[in-house]
Protein backbone atom coordinates (compact mmCIF):
# COMPACT_ATOMS: atom_id res chain seq x y z
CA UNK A 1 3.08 11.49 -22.06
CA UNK A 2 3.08 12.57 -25.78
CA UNK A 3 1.59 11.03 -28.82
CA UNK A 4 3.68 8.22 -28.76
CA UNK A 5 2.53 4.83 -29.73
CA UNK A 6 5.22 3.67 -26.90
CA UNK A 7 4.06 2.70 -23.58
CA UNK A 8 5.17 2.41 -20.28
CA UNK A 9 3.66 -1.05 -19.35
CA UNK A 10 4.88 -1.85 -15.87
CA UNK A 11 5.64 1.36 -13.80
CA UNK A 12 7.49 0.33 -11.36
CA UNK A 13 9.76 -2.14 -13.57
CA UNK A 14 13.08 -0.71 -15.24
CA UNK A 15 12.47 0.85 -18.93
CA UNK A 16 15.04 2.31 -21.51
CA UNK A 17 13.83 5.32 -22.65
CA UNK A 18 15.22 8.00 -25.00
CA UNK A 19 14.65 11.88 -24.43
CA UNK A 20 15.16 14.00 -27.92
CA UNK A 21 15.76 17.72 -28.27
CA UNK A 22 13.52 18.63 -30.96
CA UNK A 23 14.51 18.46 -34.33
CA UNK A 24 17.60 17.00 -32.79
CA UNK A 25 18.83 20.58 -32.26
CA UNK A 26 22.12 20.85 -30.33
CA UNK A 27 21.55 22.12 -26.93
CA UNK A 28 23.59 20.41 -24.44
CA UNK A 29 26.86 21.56 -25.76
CA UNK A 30 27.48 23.82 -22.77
CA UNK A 31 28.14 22.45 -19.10
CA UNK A 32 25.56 24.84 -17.97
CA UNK A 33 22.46 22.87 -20.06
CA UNK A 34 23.98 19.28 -18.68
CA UNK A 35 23.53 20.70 -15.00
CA UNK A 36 20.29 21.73 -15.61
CA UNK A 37 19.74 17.43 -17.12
CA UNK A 38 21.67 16.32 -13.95
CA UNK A 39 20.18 18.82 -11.62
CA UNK A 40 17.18 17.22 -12.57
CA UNK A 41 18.05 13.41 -12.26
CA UNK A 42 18.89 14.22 -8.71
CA UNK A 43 16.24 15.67 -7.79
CA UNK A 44 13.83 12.83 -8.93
CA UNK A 45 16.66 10.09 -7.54
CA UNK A 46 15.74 12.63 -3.99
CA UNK A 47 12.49 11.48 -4.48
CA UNK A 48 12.64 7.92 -5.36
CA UNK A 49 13.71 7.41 -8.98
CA UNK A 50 15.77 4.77 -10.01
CA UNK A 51 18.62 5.87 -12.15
CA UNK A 52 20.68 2.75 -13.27
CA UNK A 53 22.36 4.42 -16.03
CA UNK A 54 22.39 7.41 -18.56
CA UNK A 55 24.62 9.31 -21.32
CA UNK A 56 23.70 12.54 -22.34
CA UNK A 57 24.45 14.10 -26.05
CA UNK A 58 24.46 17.71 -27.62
CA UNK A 59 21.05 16.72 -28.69
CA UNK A 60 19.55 13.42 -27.28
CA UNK A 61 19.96 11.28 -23.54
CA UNK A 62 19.50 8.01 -23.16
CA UNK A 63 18.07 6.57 -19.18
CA UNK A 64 17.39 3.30 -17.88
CA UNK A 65 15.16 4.42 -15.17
CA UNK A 66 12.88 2.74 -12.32
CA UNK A 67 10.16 4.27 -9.91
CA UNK A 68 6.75 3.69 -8.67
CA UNK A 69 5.34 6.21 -11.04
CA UNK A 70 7.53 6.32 -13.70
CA UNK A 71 5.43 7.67 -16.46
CA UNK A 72 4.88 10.75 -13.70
CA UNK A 73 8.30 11.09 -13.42
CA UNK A 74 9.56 11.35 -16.61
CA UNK A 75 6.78 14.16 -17.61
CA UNK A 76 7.96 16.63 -14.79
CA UNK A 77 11.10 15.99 -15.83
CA UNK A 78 10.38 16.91 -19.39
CA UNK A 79 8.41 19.90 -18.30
CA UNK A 80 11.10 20.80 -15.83
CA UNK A 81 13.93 20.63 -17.68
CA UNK A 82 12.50 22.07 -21.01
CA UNK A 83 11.24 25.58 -18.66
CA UNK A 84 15.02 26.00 -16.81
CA UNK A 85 16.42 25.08 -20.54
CA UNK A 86 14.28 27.38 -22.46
CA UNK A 87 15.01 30.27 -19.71
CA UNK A 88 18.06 29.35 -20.00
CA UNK A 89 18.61 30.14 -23.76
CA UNK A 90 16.50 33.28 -23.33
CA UNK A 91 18.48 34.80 -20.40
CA UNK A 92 21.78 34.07 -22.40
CA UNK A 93 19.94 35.48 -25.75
CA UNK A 94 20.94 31.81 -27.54
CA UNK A 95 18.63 33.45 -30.61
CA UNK A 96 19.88 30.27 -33.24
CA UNK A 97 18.37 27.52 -30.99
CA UNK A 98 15.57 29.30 -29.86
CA UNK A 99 13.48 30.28 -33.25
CA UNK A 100 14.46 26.90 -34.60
CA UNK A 101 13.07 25.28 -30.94
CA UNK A 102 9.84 27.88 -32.33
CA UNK A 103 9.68 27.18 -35.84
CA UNK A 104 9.96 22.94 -35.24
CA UNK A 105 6.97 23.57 -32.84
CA UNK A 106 4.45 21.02 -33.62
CA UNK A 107 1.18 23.03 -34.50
CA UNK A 108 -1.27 21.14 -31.80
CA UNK A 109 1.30 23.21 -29.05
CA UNK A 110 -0.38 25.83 -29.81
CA UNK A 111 -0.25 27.09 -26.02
CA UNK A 112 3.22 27.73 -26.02
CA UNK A 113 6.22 29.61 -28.17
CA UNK A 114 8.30 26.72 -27.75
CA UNK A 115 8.68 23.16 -28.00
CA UNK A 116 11.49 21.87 -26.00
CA UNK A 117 11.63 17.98 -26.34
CA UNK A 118 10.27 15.88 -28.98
CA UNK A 119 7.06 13.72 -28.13
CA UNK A 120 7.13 10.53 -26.58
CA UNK A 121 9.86 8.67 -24.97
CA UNK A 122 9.99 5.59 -26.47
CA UNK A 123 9.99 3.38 -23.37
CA UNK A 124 11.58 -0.48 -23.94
CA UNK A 125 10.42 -2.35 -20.70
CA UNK A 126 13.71 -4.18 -19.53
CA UNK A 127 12.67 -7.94 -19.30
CA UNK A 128 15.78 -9.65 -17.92
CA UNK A 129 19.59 -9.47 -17.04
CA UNK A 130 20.82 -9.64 -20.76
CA UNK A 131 18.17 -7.01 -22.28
CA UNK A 132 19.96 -4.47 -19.03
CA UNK A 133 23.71 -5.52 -19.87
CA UNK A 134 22.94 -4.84 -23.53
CA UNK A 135 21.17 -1.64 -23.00
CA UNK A 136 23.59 -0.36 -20.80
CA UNK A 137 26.26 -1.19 -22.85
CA UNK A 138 24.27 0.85 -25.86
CA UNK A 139 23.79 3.84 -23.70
CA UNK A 140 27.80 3.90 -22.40
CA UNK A 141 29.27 3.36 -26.05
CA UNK A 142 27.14 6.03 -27.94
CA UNK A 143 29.50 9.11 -27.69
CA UNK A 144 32.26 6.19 -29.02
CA UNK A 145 30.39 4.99 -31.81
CA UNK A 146 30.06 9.02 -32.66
CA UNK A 147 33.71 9.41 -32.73
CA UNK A 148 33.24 11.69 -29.41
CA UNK A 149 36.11 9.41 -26.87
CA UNK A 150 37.92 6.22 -27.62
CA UNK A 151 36.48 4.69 -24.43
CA UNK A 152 32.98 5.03 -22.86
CA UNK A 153 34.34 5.89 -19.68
CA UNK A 154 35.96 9.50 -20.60
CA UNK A 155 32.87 11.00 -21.61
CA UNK A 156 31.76 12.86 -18.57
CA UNK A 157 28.61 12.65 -19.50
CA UNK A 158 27.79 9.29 -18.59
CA UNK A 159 27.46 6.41 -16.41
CA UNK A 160 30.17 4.35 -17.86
CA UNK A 161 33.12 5.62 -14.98
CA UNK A 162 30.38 4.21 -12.34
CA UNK A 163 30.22 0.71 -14.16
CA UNK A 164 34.34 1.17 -13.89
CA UNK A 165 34.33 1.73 -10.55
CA UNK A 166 35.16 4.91 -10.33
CA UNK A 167 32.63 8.30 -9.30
CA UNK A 168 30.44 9.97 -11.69
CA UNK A 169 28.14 12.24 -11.67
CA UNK A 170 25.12 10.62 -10.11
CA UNK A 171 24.89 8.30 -8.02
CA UNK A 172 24.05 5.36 -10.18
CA UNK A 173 21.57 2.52 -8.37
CA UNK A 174 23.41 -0.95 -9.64
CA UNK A 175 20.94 -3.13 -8.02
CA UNK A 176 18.42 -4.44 -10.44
């Protein structure tokens, strides 16, 4: 799972975690990169993860995430998402990102052109009720603390309409 000093420490237990383009480069400006994030999610949620909320930037997403093998999980979906998203920026000749997504490349990656996501996830077990209520509010107000909406629930991007009561984009798993 990276070089990260961060560890998942109970697997099957919800974790905050924090996925980072490299270099913080700014890829999920088109709705076309998001579906290949969301596209993703689902899959995994097909298959037994846990997704109890998430907001997705132009260069970062945050998750609070659950599954039996959540460290497994969360490296295919890094390796998933960063092959669609690199083929993605090569089929649509996105030349900008795609040296600086080469250049940023860490040098022990030595068996690829690209690096896609920055190491490690950062993983912050979630210990009780107020440690998920705080969390979740972090993750829902980020695009307002970055001047992006005036209320967490019009970014699209997120899980704050579910919290609302109203349908988002996953289907969000409020029981923990």
């Amino acid at each position: 799972m990276g070089r990260s000093r961060y560890k998942i420490t109970q697997v099957d237990a919800p974790h905050f975690i924090t996925l980072t383009v490299l270099h913080w480069i700014p890829v999920f400006t088109r709705p076309e990169t998001v579906a290949i994030i969301l596209d993703s999610l689902s899959f995994l949620m097909r298959e037994g993860l846990k997704v109890h909320a998430y907001v997705i930037l132009e260069n970062h997403l945050h998750l609070i995430v659950q599954s039996e093998q959540l460290d497994k999980d969360i490296t295919r979906f890094k390796s998933f998402t960063a092959q669609q998203l690199l083929a993605y920026l090569k089929q649509h000749n996105v030349k900008t990102i795609l040296e600086q997504l080469a250049f940023y490349k860490k040098a022990h990656k030595s068996d690829r052109e690209y690096q896609f996501w920055q190491e490690g996830v950062h993983p912050e077990l979630i210990q009780n009720e107020a440690m998920m209520l705080q969390k979740i509010e972090y993750i829902h107000h980020n695009p307002v603390k970055r001047g992006f909406v005036d209320l967490p629930e019009h970014w699209r991007y997120s899980s704050a309409r579910d919290y609302q009561g109203e349908a988002g984009l996953l289907e969000i798993d409020k029981n923990w």
